[in-house]
C-alpha atoms as a PDB file:
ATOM      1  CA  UNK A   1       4.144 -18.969  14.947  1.00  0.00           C
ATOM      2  CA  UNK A   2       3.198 -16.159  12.419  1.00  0.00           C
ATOM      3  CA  UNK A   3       5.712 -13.055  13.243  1.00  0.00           C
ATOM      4  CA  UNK A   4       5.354 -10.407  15.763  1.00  0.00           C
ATOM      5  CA  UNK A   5       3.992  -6.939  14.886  1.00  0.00           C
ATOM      6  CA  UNK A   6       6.548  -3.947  16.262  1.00  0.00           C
ATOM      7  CA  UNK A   7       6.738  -0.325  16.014  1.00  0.00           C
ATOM      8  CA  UNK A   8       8.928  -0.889  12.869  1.00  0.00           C
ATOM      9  CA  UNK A   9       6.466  -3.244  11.281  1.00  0.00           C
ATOM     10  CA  UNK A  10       4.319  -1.692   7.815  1.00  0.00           C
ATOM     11  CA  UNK A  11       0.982  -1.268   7.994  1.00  0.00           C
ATOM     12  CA  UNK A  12      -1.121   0.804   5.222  1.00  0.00           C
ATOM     13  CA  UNK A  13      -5.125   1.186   5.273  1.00  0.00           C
ATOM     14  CA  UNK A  14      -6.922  -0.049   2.201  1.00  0.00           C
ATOM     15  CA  UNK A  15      -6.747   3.615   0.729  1.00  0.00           C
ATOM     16  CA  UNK A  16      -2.873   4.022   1.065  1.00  0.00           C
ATOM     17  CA  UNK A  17      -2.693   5.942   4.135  1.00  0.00           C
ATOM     18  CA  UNK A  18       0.507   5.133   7.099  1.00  0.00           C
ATOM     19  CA  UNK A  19      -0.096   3.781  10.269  1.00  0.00           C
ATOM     20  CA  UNK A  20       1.825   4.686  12.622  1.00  0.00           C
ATOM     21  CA  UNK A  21       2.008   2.411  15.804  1.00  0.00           C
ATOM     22  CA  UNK A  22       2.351   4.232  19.387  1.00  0.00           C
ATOM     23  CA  UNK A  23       3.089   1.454  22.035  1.00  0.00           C
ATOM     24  CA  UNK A  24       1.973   1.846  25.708  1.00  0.00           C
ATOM     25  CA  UNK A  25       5.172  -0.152  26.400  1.00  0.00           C
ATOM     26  CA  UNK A  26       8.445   0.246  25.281  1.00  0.00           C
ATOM     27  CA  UNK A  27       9.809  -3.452  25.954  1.00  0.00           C
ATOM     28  CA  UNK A  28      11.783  -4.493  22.565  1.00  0.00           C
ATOM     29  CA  UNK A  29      11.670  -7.546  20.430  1.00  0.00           C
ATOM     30  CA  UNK A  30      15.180  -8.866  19.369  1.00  0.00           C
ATOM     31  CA  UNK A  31      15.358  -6.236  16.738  1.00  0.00           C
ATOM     32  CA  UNK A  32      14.987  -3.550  18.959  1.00  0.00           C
ATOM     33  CA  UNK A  33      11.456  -2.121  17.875  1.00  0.00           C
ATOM     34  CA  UNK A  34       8.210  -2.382  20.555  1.00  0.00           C
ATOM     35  CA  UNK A  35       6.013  -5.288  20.276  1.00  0.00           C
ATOM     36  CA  UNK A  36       2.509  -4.490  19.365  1.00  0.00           C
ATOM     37  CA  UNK A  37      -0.646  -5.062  21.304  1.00  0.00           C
ATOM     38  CA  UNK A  38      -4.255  -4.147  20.402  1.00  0.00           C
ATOM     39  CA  UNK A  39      -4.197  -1.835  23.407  1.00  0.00           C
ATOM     40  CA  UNK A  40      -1.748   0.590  21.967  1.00  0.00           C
ATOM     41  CA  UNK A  41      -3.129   3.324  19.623  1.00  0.00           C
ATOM     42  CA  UNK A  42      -3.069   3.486  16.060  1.00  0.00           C
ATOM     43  CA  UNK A  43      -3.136   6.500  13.895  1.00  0.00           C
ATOM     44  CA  UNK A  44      -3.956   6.519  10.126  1.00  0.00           C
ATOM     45  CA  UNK A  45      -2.586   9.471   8.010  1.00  0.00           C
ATOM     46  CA  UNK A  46      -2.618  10.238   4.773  1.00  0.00           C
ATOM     47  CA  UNK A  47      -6.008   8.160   3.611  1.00  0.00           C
ATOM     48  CA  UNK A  48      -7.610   9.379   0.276  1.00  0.00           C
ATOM     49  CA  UNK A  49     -10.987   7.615   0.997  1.00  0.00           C
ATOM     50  CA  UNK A  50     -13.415   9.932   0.313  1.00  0.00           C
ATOM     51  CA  UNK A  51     -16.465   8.660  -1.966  1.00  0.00           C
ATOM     52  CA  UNK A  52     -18.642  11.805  -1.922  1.00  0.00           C
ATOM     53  CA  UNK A  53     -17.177  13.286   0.778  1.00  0.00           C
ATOM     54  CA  UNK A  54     -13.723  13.057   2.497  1.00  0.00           C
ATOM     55  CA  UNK A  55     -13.964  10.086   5.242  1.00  0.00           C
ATOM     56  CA  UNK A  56     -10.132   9.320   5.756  1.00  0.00           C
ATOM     57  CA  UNK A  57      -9.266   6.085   8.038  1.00  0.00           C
ATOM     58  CA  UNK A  58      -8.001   7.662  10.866  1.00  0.00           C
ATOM     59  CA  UNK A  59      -7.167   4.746  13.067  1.00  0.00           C
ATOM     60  CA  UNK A  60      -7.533   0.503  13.608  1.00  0.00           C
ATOM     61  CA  UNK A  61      -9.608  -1.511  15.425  1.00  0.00           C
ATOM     62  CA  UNK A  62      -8.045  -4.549  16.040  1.00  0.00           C
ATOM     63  CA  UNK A  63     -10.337  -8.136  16.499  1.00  0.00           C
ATOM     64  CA  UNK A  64      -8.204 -10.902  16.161  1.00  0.00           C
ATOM     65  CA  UNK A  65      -4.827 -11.288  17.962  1.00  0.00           C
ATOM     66  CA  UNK A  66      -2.409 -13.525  19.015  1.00  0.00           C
ATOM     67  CA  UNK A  67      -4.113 -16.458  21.431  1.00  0.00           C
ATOM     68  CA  UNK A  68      -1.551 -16.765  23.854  1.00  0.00           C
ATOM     69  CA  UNK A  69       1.662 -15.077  23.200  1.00  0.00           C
ATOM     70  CA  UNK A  70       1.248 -11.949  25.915  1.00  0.00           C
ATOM     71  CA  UNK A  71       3.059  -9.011  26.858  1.00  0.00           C
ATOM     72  CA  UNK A  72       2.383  -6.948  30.176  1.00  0.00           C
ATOM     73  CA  UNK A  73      -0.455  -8.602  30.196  1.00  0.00           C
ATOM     74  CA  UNK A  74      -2.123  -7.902  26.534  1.00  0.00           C
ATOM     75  CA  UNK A  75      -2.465 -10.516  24.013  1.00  0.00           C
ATOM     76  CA  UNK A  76       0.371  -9.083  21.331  1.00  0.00           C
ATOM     77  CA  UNK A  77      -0.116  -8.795  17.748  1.00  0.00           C
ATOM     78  CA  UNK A  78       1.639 -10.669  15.035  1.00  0.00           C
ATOM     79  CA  UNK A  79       0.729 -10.369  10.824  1.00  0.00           C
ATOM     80  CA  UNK A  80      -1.763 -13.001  11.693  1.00  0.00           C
ATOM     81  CA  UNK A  81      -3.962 -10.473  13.047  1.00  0.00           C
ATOM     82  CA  UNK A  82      -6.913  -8.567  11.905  1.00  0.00           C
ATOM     83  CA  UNK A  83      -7.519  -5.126  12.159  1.00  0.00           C
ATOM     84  CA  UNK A  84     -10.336  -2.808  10.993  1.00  0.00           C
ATOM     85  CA  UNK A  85      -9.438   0.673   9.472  1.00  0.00           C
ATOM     86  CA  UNK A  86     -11.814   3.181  10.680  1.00  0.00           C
ATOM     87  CA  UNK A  87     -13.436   6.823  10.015  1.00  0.00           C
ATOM     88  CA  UNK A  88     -13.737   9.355  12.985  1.00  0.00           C
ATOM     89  CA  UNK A  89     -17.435   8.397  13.270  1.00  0.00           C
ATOM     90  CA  UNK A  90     -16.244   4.622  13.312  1.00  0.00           C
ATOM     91  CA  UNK A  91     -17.027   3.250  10.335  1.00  0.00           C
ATOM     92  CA  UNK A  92     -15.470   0.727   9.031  1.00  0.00           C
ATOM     93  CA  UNK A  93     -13.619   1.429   5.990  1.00  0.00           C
ATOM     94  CA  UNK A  94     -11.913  -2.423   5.521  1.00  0.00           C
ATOM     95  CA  UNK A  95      -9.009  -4.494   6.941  1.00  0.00           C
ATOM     96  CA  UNK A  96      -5.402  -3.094   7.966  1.00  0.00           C
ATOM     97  CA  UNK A  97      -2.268  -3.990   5.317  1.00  0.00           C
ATOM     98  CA  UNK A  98       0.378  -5.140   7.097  1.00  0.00           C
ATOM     99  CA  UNK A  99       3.466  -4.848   4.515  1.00  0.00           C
ATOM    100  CA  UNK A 100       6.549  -5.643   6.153  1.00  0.00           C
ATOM    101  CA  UNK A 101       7.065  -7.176  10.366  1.00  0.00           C
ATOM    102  CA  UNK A 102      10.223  -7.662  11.684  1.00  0.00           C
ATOM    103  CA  UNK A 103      12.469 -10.226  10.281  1.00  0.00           C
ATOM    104  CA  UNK A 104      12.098 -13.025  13.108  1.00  0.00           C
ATOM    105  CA  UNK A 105      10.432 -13.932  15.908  1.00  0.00           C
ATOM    106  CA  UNK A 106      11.398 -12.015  19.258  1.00  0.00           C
ATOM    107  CA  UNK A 107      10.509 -14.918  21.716  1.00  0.00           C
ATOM    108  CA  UNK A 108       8.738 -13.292  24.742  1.00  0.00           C
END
């Protein structure tokens, strides 16, 4: 099973900007971080994306999860999963990095 995303996993939008994970839960994996669901909001800072005028990512839409691993209920996410950076006016502006997850699987 492909690793769980947490609060301390990396993620980075296509333009360098930080995601920064805020969980509707605050149950822990085994390394003490939330786990991640596509319910839980994302915020982008720090994108540079502007091709003739500034259109920062400024948060992710997420479209493919994990198919049965849940938590309270929500299918959780694991670096497996896809997520779409997006503009204020929801454009897409390409798929999520995810650069580092926790180092093993938490076992829900």
């Amino acid at each position: 099973m492909p690793l769980l995303l947490t609060q301390a996993s990396t993620m980075i939008c296509p333009h360098g900007g930080t995601v920064t994970a805020i969980p509707d839960s605050a149950r822990a994996s085994a390394v003490g971080a939330a786990v991640l669901r596509a319910t839980d909001t994302f915020i982008i800072t720090g994108c540079t994306f502007a091709p003739v005028s500034p259109h920062p990512c400024v948060t992710v839409d997420w479209v493919v999860t994990a198919q049965r691993v849940r938590h309270s209920g929500d299918l959780v996410l694991t670096e497996a999963s896809v997520g779409f950076c997006v503009a204020g006016d929801q454009a897409r502006q390409g798929v999520v990095m995810i650069a580092a997850t926790q180092p093993r699987d938490s076992g829900l």
